[in-house]
N, C-alpha and C. Protein backbone atom coordinates (compact mmCIF):
# COMPACT_ATOMS: atom_id res chain seq x y z
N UNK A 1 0.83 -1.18 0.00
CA UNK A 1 0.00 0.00 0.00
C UNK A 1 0.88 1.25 0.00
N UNK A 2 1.97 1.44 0.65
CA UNK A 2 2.71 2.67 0.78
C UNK A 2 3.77 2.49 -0.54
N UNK A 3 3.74 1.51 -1.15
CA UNK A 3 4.10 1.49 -2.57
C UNK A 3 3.42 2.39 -3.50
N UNK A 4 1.96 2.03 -3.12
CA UNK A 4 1.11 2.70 -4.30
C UNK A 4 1.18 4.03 -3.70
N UNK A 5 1.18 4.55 -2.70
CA UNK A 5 1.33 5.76 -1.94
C UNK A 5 2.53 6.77 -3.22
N UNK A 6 3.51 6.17 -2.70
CA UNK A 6 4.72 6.98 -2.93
C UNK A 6 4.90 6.75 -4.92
N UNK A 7 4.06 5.90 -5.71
CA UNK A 7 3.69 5.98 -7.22
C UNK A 7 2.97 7.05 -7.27
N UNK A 8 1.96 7.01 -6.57
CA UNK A 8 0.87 8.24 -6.86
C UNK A 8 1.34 9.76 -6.58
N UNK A 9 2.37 9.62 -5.71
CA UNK A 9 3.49 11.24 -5.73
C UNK A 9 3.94 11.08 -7.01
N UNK A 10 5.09 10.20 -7.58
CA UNK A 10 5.21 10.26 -8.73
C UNK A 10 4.54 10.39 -9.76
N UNK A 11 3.48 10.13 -9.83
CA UNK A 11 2.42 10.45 -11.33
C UNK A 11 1.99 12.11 -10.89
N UNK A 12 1.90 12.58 -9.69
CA UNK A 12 1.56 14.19 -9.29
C UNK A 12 2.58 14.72 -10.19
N UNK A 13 3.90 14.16 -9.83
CA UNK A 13 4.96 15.10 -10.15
C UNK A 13 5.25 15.01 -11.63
N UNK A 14 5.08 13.87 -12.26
CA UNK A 14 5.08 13.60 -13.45
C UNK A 14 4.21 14.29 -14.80
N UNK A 15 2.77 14.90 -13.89
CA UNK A 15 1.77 15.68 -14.73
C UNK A 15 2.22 17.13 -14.22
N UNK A 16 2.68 17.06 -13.24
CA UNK A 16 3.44 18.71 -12.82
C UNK A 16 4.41 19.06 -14.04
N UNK A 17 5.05 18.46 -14.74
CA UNK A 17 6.05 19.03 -15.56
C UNK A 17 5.25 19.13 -16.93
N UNK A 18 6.32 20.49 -17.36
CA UNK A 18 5.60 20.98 -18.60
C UNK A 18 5.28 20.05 -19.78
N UNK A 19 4.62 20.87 -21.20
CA UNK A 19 4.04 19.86 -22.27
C UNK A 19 5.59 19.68 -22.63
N UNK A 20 5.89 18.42 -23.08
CA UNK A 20 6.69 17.83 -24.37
C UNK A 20 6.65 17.33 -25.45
N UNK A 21 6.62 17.61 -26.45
CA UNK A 21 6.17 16.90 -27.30
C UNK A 21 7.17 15.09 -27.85
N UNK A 22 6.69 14.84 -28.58
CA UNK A 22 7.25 13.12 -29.05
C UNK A 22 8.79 13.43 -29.28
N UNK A 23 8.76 12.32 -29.04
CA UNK A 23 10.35 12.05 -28.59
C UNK A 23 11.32 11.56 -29.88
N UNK A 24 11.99 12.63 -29.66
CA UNK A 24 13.18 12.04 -31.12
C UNK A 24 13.66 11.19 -30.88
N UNK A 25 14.73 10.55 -31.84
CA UNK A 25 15.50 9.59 -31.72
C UNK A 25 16.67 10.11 -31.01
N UNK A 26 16.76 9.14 -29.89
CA UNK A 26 17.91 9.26 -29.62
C UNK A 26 17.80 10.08 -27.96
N UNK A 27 16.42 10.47 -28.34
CA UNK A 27 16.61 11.49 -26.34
C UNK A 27 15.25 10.71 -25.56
N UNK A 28 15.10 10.86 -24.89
CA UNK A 28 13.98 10.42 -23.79
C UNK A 28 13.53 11.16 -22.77
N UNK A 29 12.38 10.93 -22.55
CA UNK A 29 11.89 11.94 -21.57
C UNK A 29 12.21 11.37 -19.82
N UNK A 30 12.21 12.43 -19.19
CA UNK A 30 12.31 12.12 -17.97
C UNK A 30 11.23 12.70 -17.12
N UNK A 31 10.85 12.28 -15.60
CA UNK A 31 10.24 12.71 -15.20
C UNK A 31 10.93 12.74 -13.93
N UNK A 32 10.26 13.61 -12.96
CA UNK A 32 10.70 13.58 -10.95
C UNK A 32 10.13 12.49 -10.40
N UNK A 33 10.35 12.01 -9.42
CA UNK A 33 9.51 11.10 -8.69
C UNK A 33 10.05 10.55 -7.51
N UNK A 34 9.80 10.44 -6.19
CA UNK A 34 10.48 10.07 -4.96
C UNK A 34 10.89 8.78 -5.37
N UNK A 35 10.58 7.87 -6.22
CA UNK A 35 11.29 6.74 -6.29
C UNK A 35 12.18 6.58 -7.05
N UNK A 36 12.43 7.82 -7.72
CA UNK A 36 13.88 8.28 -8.56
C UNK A 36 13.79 8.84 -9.97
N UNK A 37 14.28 9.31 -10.64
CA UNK A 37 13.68 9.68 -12.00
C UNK A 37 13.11 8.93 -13.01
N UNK A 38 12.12 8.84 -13.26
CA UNK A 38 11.70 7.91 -14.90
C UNK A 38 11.80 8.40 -15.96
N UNK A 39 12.50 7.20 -16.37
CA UNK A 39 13.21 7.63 -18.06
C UNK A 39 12.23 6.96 -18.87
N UNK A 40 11.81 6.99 -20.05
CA UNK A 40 10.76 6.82 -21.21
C UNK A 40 12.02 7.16 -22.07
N UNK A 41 12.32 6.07 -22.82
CA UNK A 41 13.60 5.86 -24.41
C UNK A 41 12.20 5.15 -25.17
N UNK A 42 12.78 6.06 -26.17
CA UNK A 42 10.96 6.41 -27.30
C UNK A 42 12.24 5.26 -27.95
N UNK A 43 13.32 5.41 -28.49
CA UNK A 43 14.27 4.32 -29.47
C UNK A 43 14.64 3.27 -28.56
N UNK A 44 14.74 2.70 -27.46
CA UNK A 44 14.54 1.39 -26.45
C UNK A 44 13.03 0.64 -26.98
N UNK A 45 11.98 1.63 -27.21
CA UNK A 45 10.53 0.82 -27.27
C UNK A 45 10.59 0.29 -28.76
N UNK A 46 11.36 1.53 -29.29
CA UNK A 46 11.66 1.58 -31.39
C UNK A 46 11.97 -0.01 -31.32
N UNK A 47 12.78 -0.12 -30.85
CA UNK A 47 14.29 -1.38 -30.94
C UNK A 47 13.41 -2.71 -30.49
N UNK A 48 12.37 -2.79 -29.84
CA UNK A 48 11.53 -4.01 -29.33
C UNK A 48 10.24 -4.03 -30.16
N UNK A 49 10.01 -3.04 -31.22
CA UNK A 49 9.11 -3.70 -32.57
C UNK A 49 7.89 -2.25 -32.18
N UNK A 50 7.81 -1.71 -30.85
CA UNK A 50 7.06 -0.65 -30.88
C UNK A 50 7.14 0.84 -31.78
N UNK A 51 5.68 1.09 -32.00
CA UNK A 51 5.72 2.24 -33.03
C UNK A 51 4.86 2.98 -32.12
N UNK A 52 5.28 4.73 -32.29
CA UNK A 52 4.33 5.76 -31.84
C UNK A 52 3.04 5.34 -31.69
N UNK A 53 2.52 4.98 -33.07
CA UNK A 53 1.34 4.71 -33.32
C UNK A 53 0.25 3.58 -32.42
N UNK A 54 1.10 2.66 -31.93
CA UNK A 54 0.70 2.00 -30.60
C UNK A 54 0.42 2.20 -29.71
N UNK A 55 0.86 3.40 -29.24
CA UNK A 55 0.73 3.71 -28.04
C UNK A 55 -0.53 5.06 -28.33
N UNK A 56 0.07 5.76 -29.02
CA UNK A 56 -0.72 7.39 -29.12
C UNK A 56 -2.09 7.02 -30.37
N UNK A 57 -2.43 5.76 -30.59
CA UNK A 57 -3.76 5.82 -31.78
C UNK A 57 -3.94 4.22 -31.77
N UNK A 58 -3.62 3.86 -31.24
CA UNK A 58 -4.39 2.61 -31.93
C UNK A 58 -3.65 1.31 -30.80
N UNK A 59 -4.25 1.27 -29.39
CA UNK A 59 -5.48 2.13 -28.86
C UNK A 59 -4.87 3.48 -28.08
N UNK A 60 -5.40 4.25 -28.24
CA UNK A 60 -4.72 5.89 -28.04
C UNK A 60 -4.91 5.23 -26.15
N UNK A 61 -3.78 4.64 -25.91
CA UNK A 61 -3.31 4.85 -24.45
C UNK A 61 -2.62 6.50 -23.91
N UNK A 62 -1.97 6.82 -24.87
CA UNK A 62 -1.39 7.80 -23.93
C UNK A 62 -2.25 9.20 -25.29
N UNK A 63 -2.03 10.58 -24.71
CA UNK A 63 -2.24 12.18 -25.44
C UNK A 63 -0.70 11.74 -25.95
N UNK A 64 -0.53 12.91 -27.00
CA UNK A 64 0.57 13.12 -27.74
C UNK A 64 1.60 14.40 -26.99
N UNK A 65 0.71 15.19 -26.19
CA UNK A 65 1.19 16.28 -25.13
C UNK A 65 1.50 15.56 -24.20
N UNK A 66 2.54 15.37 -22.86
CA UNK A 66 2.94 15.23 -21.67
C UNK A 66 2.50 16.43 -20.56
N UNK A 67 1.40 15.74 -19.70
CA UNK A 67 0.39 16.26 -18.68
C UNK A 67 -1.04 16.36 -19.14
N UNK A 68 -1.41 15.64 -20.39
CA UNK A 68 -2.74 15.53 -21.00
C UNK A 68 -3.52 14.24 -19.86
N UNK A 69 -2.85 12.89 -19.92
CA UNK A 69 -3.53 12.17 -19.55
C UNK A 69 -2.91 12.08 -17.27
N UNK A 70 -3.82 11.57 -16.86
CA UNK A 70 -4.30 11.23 -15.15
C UNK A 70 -3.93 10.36 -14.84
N UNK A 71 -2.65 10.18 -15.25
CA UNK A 71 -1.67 8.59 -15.06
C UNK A 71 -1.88 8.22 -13.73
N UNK A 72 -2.31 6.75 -13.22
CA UNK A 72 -2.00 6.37 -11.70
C UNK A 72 -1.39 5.43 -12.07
N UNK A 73 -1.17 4.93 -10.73
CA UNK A 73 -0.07 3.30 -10.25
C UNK A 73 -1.59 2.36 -10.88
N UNK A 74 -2.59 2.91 -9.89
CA UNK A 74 -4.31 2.09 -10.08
C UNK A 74 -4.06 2.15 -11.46
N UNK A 75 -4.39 2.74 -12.04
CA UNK A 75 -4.82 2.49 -13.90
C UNK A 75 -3.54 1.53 -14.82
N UNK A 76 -2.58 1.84 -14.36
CA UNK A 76 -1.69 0.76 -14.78
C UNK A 76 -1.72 -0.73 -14.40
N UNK A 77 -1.93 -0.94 -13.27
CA UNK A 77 -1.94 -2.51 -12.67
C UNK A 77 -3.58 -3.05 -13.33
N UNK A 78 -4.34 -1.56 -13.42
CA UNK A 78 -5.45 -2.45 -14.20
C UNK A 78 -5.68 -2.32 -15.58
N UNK A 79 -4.24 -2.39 -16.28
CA UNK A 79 -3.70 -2.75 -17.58
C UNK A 79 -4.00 -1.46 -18.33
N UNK A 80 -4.29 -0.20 -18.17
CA UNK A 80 -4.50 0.85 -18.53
C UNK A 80 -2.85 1.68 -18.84
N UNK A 81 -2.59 2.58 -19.62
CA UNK A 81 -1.51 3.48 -19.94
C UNK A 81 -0.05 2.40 -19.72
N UNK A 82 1.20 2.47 -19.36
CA UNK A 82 2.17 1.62 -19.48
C UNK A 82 1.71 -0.14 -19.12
N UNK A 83 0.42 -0.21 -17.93
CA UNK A 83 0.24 -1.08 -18.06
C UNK A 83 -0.75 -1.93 -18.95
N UNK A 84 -0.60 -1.56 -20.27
CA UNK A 84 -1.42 -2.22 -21.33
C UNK A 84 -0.27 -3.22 -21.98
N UNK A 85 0.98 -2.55 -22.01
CA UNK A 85 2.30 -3.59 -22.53
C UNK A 85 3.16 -4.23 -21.36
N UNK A 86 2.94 -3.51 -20.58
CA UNK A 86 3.82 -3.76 -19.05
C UNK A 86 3.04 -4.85 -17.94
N UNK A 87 2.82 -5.84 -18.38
CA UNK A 87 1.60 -6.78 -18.25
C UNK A 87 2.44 -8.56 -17.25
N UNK A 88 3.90 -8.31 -17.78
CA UNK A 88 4.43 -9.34 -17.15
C UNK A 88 4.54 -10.37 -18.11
N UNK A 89 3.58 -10.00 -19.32
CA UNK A 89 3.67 -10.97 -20.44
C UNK A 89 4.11 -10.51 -21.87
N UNK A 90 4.03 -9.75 -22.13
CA UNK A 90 4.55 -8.64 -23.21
C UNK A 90 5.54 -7.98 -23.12
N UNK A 91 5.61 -7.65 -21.81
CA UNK A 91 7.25 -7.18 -21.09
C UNK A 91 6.58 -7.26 -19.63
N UNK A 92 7.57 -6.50 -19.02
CA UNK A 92 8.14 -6.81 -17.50
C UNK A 92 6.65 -5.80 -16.95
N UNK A 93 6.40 -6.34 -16.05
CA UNK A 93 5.20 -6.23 -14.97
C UNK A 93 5.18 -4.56 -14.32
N UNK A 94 4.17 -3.84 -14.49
CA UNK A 94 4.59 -2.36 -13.63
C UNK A 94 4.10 -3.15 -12.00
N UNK A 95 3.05 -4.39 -12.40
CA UNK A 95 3.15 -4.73 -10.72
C UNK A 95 4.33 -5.12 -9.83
N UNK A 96 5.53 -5.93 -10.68
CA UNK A 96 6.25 -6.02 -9.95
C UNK A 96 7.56 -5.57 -9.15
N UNK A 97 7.66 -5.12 -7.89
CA UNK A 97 8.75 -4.28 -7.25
C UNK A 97 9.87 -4.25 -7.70
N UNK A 98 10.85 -5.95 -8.01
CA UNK A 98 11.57 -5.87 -8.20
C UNK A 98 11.73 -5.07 -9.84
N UNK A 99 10.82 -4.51 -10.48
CA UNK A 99 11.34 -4.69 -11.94
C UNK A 99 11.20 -2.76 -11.81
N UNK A 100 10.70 -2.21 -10.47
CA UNK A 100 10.61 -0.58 -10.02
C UNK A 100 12.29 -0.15 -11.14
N UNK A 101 13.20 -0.61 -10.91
CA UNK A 101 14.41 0.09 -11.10
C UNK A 101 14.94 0.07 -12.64
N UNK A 102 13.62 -0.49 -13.49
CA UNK A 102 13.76 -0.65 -15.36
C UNK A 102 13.39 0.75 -15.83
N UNK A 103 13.05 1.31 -15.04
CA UNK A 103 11.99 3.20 -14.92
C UNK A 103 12.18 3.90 -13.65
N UNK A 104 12.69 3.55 -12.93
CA UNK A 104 13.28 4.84 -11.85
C UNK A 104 14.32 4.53 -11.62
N UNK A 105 15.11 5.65 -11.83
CA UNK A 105 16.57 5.91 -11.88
C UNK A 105 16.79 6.29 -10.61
N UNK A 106 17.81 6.27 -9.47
CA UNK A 106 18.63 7.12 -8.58
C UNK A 106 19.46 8.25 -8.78
């Protein structure tokens, strides 16, 4: 529970930062978060068969602006926004703790 606590600071702080738009090759976005910074590599997702278009249209999980969508820890574990691919079966689990340190940096 104080897991999901200290995610849900991070998604505050994460819609706190300004719009960005899509991510070139080669840079990634970051965000704040008490459990350390999260990095998003738009060419890490490139390199594993993912396209923009997966994510932002078809099914439009995420806005194309950064602070459009009400990201929680809740909407992910119930397969919503990162957790629609982040499933444990498609890739690595946002439920599971140990896999916290694939997206928050120190």
């Amino acid at each position: 529970m104080k897991f999901a606590g200290i995610l849900a600071v991070f998604v505050a702080l994460m819609l706190s930062i300004g719009n960005v738009m899509a991510v070139p090759p080669g840079k990634t976005l970051e965000f704040a978060s008490p459990m350390g910074k999260v990095h998003f590599d738009g060419k890490l997702h490139a390199d594993k068969g993912a396209k923009c278009a997966d994510c932002h249209t078809k099914p439009k999980l995420f806005e194309m602006k950064q602070g459009k969508d009400k990201i929680t820890m809740a909407a992910m574990n119930e397969g919503k926004f990162c957790g629609a691919c982040h499933d444990g079966k498609k890739a690595f689990s946002v439920k599971g703790p140990a896999d916290c340190v694939k997206c928050h940096k120190k």
